[in-house]
Protein backbone atom coordinates (compact mmCIF):
# COMPACT_ATOMS: atom_id res chain seq x y z
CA UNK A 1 -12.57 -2.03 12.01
CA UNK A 2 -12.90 -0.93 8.23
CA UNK A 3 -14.69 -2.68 5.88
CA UNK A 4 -11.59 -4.08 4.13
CA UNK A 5 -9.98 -5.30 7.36
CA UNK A 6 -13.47 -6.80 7.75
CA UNK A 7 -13.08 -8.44 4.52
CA UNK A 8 -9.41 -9.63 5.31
CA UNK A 9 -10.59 -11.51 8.29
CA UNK A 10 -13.52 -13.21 6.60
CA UNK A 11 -11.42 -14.49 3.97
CA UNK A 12 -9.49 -15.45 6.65
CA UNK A 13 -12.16 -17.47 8.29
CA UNK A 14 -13.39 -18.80 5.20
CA UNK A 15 -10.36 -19.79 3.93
CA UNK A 16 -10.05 -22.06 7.14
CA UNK A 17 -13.52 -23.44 6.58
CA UNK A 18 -12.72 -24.66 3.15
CA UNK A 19 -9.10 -25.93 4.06
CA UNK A 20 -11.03 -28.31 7.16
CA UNK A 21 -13.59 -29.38 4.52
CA UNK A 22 -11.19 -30.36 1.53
CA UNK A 23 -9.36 -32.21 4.76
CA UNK A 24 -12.55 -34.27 5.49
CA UNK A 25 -13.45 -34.94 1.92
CA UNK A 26 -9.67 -35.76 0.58
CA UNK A 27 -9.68 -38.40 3.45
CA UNK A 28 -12.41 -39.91 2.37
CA UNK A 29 -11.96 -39.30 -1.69
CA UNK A 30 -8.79 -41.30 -2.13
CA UNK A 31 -9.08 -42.86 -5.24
CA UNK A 32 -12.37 -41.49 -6.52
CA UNK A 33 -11.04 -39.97 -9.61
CA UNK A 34 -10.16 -36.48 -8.95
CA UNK A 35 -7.58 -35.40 -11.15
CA UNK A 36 -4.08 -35.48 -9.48
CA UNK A 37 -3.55 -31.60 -10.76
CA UNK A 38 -6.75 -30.28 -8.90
CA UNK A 39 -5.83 -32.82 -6.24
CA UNK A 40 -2.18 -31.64 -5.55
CA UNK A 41 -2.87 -27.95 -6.12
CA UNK A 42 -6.09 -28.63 -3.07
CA UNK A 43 -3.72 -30.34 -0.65
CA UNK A 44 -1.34 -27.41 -1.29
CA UNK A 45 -3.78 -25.06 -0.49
CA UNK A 46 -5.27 -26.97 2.47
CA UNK A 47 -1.87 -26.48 4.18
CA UNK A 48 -1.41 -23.02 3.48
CA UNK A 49 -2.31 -20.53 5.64
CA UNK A 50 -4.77 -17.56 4.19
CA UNK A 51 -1.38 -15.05 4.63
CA UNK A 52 0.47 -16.93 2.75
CA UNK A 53 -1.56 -17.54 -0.19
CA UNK A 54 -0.94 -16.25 -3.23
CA UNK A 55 -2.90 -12.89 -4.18
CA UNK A 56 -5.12 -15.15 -6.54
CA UNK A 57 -6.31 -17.58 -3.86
CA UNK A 58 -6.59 -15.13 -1.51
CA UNK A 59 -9.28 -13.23 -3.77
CA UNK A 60 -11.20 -15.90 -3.94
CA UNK A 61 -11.97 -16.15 -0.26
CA UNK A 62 -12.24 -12.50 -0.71
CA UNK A 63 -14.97 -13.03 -2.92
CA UNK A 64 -16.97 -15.17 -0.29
CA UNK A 65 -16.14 -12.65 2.19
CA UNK A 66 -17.79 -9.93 0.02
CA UNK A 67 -20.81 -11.81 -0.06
CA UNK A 68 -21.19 -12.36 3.63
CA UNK A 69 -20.11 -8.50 4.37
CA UNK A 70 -23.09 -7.58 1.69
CA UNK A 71 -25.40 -9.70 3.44
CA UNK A 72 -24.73 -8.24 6.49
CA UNK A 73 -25.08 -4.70 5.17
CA UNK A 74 -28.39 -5.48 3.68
CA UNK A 75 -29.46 -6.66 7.41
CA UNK A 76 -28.30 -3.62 9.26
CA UNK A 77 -25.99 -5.18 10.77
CA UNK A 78 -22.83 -3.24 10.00
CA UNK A 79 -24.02 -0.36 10.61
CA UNK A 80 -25.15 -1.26 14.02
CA UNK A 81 -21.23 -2.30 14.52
CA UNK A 82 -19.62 0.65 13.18
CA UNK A 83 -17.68 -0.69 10.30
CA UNK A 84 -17.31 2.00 7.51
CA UNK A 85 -17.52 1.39 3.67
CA UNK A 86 -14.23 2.09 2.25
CA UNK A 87 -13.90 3.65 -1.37
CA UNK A 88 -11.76 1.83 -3.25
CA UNK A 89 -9.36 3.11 -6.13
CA UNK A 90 -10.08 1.12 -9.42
């Protein structure tokens, strides 16, 4: 496994962990004054799988993903695993 397919399923994962969290706290939020934008645009996202996210959400759980795969780098971990660094084009 590379370290972007790494990445891919971590965002995965964590997108999952957020969507079961917003599920909890939307059922007990009803009515406690979050704005109906941020609140439709949530429960949208809550039933959208990661792959079918936009490329915008789906960076975001990148970005958690990125800090998990850095914290496992910095603890060996990786390496110990065999996942390569990729180079990416900018």
């Amino acid at each position: 496994m590379t370290e972007d397919q790494l990445i891919e399923a971590l965002a995965d994962l964590e997108h999952d962990r957020w969507a079961r969290w917003q599920r909890y706290l939307h059922g007990k939020c009803v009515g406690h004054g979050i704005p109906d934008d941020l609140w439709l645009r949530w429960e949208r996202q809550i039933a959208t799988p990661y792959a079918d996210l936009v490329e915008r959400e789906k960076e975001s759980d990148r970005k958690e993903a990125r800090r998990t795969v850095g914290l496992l780098r910095e603890l060996g971990l990786l390496k110990e695993i065999g996942v390569p660094r990729e180079t990416r084009a900018l």
